[in-house]
Protein backbone atom coordinates (compact mmCIF):
# COMPACT_ATOMS: atom_id res chain seq x y z
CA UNK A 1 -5.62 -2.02 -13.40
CA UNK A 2 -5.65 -0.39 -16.71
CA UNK A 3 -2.69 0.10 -18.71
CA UNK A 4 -2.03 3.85 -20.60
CA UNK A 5 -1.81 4.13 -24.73
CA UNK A 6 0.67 6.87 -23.89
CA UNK A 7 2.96 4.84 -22.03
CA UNK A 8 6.53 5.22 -24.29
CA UNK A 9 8.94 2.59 -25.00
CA UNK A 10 11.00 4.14 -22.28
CA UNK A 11 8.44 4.04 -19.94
CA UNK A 12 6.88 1.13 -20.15
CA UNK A 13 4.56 1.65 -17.06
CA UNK A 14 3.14 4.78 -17.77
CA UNK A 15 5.60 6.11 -14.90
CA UNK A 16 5.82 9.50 -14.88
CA UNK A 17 4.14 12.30 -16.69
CA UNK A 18 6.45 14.56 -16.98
CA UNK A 19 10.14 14.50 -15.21
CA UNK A 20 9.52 17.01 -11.83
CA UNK A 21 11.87 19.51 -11.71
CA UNK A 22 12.44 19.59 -8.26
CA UNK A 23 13.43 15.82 -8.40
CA UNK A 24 10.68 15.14 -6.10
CA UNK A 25 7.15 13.80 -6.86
CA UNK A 26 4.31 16.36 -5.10
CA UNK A 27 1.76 13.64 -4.27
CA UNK A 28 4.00 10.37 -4.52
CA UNK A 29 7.08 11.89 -2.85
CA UNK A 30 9.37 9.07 -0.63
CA UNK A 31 7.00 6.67 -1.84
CA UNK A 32 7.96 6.08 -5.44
CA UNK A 33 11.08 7.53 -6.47
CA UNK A 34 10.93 10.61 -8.12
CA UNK A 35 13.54 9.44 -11.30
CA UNK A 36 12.17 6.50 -12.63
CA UNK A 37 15.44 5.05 -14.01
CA UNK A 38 15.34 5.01 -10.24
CA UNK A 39 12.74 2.34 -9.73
CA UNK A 40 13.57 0.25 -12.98
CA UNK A 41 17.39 -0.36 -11.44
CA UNK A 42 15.70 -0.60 -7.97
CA UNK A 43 13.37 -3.58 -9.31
CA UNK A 44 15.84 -5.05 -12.02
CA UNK A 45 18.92 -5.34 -8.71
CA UNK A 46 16.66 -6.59 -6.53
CA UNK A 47 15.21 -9.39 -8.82
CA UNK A 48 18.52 -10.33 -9.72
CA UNK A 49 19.47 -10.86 -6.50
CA UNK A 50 16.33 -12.73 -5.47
CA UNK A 51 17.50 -14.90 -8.35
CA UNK A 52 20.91 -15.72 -6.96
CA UNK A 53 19.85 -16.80 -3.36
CA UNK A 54 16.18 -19.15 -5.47
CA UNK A 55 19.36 -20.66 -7.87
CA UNK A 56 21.92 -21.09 -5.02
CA UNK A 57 19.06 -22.51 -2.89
CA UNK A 58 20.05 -20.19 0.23
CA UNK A 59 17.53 -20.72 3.27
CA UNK A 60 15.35 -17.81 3.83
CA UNK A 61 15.87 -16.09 6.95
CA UNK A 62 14.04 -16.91 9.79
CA UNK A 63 10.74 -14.63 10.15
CA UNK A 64 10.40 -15.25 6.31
CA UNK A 65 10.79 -18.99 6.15
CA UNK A 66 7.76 -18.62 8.95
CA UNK A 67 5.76 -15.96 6.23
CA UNK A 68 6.32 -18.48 3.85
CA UNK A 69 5.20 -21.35 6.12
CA UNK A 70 1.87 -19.49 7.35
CA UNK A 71 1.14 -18.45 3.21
CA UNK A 72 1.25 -21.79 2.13
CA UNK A 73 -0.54 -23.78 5.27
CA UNK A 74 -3.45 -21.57 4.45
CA UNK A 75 -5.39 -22.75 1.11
CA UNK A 76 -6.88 -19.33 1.12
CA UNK A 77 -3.77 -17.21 1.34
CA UNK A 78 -1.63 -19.40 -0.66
CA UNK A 79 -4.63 -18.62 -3.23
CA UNK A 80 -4.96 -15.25 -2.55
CA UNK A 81 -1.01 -15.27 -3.22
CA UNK A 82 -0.95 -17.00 -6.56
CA UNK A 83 -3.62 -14.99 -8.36
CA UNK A 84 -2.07 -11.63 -6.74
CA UNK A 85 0.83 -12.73 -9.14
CA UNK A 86 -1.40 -14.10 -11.98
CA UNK A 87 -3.60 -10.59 -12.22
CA UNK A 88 -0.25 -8.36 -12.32
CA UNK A 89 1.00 -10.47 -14.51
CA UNK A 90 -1.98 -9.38 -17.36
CA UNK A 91 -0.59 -5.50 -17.14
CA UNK A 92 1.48 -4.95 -20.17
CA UNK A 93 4.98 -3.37 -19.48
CA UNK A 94 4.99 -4.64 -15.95
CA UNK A 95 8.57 -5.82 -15.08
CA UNK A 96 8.18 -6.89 -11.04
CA UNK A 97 7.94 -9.84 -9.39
CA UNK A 98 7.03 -12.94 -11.28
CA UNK A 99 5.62 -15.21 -8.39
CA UNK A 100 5.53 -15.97 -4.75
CA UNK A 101 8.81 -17.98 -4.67
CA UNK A 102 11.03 -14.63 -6.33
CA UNK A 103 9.05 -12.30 -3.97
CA UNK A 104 10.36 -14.72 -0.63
CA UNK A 105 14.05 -14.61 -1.67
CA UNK A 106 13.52 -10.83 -2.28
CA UNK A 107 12.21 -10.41 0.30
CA UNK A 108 15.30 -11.92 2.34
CA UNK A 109 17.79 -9.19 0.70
CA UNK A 110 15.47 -6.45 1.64
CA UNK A 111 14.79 -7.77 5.24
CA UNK A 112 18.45 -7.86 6.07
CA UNK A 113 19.49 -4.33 4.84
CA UNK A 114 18.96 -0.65 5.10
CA UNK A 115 17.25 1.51 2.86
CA UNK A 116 19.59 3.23 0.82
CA UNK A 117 20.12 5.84 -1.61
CA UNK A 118 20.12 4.78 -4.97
CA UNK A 119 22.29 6.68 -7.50
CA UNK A 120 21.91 5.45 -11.61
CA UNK A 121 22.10 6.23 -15.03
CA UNK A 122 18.97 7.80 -16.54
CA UNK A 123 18.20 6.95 -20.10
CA UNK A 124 20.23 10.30 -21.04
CA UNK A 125 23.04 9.32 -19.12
CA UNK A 126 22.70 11.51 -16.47
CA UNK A 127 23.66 10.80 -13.33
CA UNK A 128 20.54 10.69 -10.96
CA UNK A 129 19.93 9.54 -7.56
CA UNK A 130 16.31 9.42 -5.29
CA UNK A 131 16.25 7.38 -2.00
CA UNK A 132 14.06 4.08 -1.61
CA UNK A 133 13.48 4.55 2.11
CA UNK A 134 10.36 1.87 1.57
CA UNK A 135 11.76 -0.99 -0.22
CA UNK A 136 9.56 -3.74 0.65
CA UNK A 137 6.86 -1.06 -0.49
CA UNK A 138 7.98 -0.48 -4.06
CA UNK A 139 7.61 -4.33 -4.42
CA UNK A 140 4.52 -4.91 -3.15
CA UNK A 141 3.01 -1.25 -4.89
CA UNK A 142 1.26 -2.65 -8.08
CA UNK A 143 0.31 -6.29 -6.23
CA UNK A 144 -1.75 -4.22 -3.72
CA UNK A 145 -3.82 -2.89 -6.77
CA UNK A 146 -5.44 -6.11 -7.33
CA UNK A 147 -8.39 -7.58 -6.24
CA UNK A 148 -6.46 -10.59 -4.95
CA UNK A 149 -3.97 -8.47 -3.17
CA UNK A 150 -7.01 -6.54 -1.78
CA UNK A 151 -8.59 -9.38 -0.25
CA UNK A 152 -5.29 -11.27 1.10
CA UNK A 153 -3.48 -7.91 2.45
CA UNK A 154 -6.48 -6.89 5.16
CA UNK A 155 -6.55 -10.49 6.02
CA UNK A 156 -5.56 -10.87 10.01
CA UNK A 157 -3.37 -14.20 9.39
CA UNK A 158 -1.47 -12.37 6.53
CA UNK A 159 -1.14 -9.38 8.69
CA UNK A 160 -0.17 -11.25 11.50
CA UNK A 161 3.03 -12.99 10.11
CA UNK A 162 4.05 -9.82 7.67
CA UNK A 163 3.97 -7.87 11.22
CA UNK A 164 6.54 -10.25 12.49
CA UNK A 165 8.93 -9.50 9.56
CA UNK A 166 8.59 -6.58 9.67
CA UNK A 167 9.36 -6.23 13.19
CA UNK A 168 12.11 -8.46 12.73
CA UNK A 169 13.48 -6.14 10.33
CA UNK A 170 12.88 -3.10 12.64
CA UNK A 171 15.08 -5.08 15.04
CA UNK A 172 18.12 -5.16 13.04
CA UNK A 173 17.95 -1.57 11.49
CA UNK A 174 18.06 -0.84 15.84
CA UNK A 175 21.62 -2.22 15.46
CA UNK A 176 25.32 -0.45 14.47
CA UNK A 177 25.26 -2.41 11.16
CA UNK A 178 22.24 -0.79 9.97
CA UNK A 179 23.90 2.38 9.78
CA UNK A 180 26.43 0.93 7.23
CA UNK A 181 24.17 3.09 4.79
CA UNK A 182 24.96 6.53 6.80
CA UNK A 183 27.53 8.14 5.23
CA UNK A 184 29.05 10.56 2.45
CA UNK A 185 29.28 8.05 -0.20
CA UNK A 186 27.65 8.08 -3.48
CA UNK A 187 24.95 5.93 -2.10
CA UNK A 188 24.91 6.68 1.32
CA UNK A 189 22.53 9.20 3.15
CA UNK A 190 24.70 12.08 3.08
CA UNK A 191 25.90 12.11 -0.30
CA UNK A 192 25.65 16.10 -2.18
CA UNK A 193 22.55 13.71 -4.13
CA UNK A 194 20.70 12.77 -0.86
CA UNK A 195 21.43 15.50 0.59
CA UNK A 196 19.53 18.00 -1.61
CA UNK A 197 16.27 15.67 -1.06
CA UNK A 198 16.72 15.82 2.03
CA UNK A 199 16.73 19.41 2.51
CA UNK A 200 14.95 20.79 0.00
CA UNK A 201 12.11 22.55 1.59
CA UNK A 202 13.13 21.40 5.30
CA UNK A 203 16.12 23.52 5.88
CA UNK A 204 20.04 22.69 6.12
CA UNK A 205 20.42 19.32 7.68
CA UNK A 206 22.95 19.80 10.26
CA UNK A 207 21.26 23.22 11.23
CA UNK A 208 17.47 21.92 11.31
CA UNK A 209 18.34 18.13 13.12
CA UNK A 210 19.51 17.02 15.94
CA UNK A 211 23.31 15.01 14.86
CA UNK A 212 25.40 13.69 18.05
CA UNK A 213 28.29 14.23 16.00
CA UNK A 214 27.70 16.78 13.05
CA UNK A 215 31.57 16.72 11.85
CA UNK A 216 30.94 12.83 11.15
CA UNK A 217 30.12 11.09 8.24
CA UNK A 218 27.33 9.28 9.59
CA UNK A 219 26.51 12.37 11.76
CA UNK A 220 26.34 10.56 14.81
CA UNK A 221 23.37 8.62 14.13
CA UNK A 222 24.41 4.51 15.85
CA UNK A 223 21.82 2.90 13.63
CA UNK A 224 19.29 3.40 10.93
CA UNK A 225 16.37 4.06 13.19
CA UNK A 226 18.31 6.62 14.95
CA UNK A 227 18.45 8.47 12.12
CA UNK A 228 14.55 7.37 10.76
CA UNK A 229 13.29 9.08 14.41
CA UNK A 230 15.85 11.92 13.95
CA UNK A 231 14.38 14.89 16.38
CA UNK A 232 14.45 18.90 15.32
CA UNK A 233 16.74 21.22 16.95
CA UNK A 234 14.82 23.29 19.75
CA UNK A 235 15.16 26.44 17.09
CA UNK A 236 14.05 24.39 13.65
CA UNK A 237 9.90 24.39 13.95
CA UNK A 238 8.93 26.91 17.01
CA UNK A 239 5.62 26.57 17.66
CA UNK A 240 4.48 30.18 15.61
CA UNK A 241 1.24 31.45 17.62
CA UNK A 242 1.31 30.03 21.22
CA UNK A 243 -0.39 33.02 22.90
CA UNK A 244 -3.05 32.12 21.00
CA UNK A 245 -5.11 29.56 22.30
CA UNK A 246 -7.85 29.91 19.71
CA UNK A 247 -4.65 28.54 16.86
CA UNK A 248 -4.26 24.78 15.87
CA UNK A 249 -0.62 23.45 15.02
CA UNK A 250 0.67 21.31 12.60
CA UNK A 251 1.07 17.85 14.54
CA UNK A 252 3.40 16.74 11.78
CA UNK A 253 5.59 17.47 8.88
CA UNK A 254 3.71 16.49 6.43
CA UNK A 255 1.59 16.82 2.94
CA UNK A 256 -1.77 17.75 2.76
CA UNK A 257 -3.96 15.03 1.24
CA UNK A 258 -7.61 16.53 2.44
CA UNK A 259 -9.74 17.91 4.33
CA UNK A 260 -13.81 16.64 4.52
CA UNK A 261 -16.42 18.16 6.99
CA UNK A 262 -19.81 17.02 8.46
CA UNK A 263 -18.14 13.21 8.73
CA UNK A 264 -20.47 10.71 9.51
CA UNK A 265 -20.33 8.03 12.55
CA UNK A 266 -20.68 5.25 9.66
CA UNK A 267 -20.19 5.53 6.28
CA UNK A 268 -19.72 3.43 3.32
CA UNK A 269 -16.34 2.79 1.39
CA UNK A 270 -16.72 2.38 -2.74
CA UNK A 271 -14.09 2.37 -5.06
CA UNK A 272 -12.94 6.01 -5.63
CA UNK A 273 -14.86 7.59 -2.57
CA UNK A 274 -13.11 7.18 0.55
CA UNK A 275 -15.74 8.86 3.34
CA UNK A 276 -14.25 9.01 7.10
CA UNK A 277 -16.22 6.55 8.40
CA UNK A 278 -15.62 7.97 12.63
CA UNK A 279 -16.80 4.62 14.06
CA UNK A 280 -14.50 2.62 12.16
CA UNK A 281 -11.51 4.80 12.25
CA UNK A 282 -12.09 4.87 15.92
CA UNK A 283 -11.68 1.36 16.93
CA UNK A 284 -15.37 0.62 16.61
CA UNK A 285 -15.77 2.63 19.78
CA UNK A 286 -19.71 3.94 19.83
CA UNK A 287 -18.70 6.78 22.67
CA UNK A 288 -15.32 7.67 20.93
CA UNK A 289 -17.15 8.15 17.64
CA UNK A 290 -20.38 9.97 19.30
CA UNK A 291 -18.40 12.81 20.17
CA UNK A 292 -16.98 13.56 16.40
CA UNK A 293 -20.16 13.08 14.53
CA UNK A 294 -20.69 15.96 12.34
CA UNK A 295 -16.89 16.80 13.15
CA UNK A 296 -14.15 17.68 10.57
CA UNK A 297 -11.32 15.59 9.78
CA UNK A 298 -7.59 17.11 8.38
CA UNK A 299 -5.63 14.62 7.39
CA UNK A 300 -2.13 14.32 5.64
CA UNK A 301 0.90 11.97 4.97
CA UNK A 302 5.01 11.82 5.60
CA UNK A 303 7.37 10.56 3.49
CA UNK A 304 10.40 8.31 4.61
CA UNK A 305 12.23 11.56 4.22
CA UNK A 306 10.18 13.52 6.74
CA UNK A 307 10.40 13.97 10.29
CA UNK A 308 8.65 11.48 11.89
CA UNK A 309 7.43 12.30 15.65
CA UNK A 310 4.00 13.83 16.50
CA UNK A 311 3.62 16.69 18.22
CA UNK A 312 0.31 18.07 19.95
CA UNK A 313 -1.56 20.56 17.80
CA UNK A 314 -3.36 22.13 20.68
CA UNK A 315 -2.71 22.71 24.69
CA UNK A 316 -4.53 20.01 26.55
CA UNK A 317 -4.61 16.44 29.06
CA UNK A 318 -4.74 13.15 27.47
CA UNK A 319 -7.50 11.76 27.81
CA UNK A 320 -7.26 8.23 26.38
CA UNK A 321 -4.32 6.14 23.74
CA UNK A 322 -4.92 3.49 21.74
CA UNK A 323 -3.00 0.96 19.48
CA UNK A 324 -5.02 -0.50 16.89
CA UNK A 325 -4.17 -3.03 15.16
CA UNK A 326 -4.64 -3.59 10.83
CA UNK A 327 -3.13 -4.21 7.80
CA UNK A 328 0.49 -2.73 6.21
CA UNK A 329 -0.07 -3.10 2.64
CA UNK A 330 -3.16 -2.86 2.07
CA UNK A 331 -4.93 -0.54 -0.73
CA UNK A 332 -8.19 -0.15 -2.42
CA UNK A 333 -7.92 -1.21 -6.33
CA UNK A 334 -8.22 1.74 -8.71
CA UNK A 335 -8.47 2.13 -12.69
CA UNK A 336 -4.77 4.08 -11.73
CA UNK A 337 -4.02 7.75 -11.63
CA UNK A 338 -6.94 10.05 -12.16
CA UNK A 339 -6.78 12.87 -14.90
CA UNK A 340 -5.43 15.94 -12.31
CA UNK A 341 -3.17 13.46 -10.99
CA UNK A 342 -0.12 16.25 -10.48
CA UNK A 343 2.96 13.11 -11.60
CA UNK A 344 1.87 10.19 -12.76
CA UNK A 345 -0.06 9.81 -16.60
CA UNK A 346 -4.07 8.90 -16.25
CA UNK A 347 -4.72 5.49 -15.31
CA UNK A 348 -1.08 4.68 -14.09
CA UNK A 349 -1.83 1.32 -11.41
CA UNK A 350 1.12 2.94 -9.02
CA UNK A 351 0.90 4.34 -6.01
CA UNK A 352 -2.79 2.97 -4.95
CA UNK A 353 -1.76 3.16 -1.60
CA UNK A 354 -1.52 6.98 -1.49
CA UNK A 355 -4.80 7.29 -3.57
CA UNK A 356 -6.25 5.32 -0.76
CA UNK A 357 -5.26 7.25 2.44
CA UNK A 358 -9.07 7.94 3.69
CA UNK A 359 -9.62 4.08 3.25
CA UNK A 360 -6.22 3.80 5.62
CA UNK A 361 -7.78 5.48 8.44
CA UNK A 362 -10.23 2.32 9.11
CA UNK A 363 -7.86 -0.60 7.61
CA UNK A 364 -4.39 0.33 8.82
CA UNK A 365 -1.78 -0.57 12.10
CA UNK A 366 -2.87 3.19 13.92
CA UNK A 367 -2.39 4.74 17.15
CA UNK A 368 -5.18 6.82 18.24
CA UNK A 369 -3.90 9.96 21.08
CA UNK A 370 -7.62 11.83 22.34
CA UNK A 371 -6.85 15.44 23.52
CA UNK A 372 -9.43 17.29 26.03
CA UNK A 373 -8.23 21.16 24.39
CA UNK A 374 -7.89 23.49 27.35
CA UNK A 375 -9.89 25.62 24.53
CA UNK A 376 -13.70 24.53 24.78
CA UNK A 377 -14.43 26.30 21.64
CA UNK A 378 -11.98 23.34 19.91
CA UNK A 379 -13.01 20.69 22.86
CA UNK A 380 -12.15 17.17 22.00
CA UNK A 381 -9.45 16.23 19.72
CA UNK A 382 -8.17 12.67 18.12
CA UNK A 383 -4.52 12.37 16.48
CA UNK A 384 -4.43 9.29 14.74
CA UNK A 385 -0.81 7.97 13.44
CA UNK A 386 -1.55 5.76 10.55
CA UNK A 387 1.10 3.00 9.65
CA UNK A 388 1.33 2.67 5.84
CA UNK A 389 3.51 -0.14 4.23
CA UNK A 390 6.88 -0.81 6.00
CA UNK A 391 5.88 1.36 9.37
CA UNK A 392 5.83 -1.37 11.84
CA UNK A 393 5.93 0.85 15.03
CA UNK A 394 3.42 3.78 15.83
CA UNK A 395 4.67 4.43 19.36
CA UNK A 396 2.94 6.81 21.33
CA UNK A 397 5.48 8.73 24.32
CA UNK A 398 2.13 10.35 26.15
CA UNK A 399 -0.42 9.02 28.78
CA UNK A 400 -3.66 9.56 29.80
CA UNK A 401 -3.45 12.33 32.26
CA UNK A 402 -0.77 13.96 30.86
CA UNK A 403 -0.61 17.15 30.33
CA UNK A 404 1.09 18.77 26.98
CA UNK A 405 1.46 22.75 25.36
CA UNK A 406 1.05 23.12 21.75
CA UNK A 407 4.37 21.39 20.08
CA UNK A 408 4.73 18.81 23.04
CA UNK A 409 5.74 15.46 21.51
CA UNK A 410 3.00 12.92 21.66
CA UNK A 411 4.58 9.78 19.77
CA UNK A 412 6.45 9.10 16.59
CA UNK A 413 6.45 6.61 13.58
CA UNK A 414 9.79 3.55 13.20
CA UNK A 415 10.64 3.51 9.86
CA UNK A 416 9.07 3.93 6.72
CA UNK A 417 6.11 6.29 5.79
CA UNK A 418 3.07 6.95 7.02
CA UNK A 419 -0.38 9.06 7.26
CA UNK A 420 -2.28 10.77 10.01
CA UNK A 421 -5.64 12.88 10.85
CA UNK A 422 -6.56 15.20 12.96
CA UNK A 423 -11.05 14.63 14.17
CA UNK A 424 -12.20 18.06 15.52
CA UNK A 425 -16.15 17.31 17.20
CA UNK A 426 -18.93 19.31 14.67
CA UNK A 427 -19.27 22.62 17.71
CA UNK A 428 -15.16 23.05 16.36
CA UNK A 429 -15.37 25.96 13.78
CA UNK A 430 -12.88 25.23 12.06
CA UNK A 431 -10.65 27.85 9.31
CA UNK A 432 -7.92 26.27 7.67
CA UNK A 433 -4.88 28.37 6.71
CA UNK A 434 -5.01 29.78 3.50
CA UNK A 435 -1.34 27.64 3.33
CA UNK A 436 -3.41 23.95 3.44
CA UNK A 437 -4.07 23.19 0.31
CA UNK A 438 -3.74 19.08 -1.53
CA UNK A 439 -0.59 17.80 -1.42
CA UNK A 440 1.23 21.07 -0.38
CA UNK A 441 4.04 20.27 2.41
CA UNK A 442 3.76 22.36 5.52
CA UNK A 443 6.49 22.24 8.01
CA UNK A 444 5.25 20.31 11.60
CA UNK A 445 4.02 23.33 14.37
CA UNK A 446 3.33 25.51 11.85
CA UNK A 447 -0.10 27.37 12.04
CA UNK A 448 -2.57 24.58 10.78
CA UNK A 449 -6.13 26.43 11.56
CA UNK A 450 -8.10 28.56 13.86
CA UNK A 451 -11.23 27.93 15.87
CA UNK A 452 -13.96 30.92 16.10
CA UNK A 453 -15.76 31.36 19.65
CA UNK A 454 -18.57 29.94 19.59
């Protein structure tokens, strides 16, 4: 990681460019808040609570006194873990965790709460808000741009026990008390602040989502994950062209990361180029990948603010689900932001995670949902629902043999955010929508592409 000479004393990381006017980031949006007096009083509260529970000696809770346990019985993660802290350490103006120990009794706070919406000062003294719907995330952003963190986070032991917190903590935000962060508060989800994010571009909450209770505070919504797996109302996102068989929907809300044709069946991963790499991103399945090679891949990402179920792009039978397992936090190292980077200044370490998203297709927790197209001219098609960071449940609500219409729910991510693609097999011609273009945000069902007769 390489630190930026144009980083201001304000800014000490190189944060942000320029300040977005739409209060949302167009490539980092959900993932690091837009505001960053957002982050700094994010990462300052957090530490200083870490701090309280290390000097009052509090036991961890349980799933991360048994993360701690497995880290340090292992003298290669406990390694891995110490120079992850030691090589963030040497980027000037970094102000995160210090070491192991502070991240644990972080860790605890963040475990045992809901993602909230964060309202602060900004260094003009305005008030600004921006949600941290991936806490454990924003902690563990810059660590995973290391070559330490690189080599511990795809490890299967690391993996293994960080799966258990996190399911753990996808457990308790199932509960009532979860929702404590649902309301009309200045923090809470439904403040005028949070709000705004949360409609801007998606339409008028109560009008566009599904609330049990819409005169409420809390809307209805009995827990946090309730409200994470929130579903449309039948009127929000039609499905725009289903006469047309020859159309290809949007499978989710989402942002547009990219597009690549002619993938190969293997390919090689390097430090900037991210290649689909079909037999990997298939489960190393040789007759899964066969029938994509040559194929063209669409892929792009949610943030915790999205919508977050899947819905099939084309009409069709399952043919065949999978659940693969991989890592949550892990990224390929980069020099930082590149020079088009839309919001953050050139060489800024944040955010590797989203500069890594074709990487995430092969290394990530993913659910893979194969589609036989009633078309033949679009044949064979592969959703894949790719976990990123705090997504600890890619749950797929389809079968093989089912049969779904264009729009049909097929699964849907549990908290946090997340990435998916869309494999079309190389006799697909595929033509994009003028509309799908790098990181623009298209609405879920809308028209995605079309498929010429062969």
């Amino acid at each position: 990681m390489q630190q930026d000479s144009r980083r201001g004393p304000d800014d000490p990381c190189g944060y942000l460019r320029r300040k977005p006017t739409s209060g949302r980031l167009s490539r980092y949006g959900g993932w690091l808040p837009a505001q960053p007096a957002v982050y700094r009083e994010f990462l300052k509260s957090q530490r200083q609570l870490g701090r309280q529970r290390r000097r009052a000696a509090v036991e961890h809770v349980a799933a991360v006194a048994q993360f701690e346990k497995a880290i340090r019985s292992d003298p290669v993660m406990s390694q891995l873990m110490d120079q992850v802290f030691l090589q963030v350490a040497k980027v000037p103006g970094f102000d995160n965790i210090d070491n192991f120990e502070e991240l644990l009794h972080t860790m605890d706070g963040i475990v045992t709460t809901a993602p909230k919406f964060q309202v602060v000062k900004d260094e003009d003294g305005n008030t600004v808000g921006d949600s941290v719907g991936c806490p454990l995330y924003l902690l563990l952003d810059l660590p995973s741009n290391t070559s330490a963190g690189y080599d511990l986070f795809r490890m299967p032991a690391f993996n293994k026990v960080m799966g258990d917190v996190l399911n753990e903590w996808g457990r308790y935000l199932t509960t009532p008390d979860s929702g404590n962060v649902l309301n009309e508060t200045e923090e809470g989800w439904f403040s005028p602040l949070s709000l705004a994010g949360l409609e801007k571009g998606r339409g008028r909450f109560n009008s566009t989502y599904v609330c049990p209770e819409p005169d409420s505070p809390n809307r209805g919504f009995t827990s946090w994950d309730a409200f994470f797996t929130r579903a449309f109302q039948p009127s929000a996102r039609p499905v725009i062209a289903s006469h047309d068989k020859s159309i290809i929907h949007n499978a989710c809300e989402s942002t547009v990361y990219a597009i690549s044709r002619n993938v190969k069946k293997h390919d090689r991963f390097w430090l900037k180029a991210q290649p689909y790499s079909l037999y990997d991103m298939l489960d190393q399945n040789d007759e899964d990948a066969e029938m994509f090679v040559g194929g063209t891949v669409f892929q792009a990402y949610l943030s915790p603010e999205d919508y977050h179920r899947w819905h099939a792009p084309v009409d069709g039978v399952i043919t065949k689900t999978v659940l693969v397992p991989g890592a949550y936090y892990a990224a390929l190292p980069d020099e930082g932001a590149e020079e088009d980077d839309p919001d953050l200044k050139p060489g800024d370490p944040h955010g590797a995670s989203t500069r890594s998203q074709g990487w995430l297709t092969v290394a990530s927790v993913r659910a893979l949902v194969f589609i036989k197209a009633d078309n033949p001219d679009i044949g064979m098609v592969c959703f894949i629902g790719v976990g990123m960071s705090e997504v600890s449940t890619c749950e797929t609500t389809v079968r093989p043999g089912d049969r779904v219409k264009t729009g049909d729910q097929l699964g849907m991510f549990h908290f946090g955010g997340s990435s998916h693609a869309l494999i079309f097999p190389a006799h697909a011609k595929i033509t994009f929508a003028n509309a799908v273009q790098p990181d623009k945000h298209l609405w879920v069902n809308s028209v995605l592409a079309q498929v010429k007769k062969e």
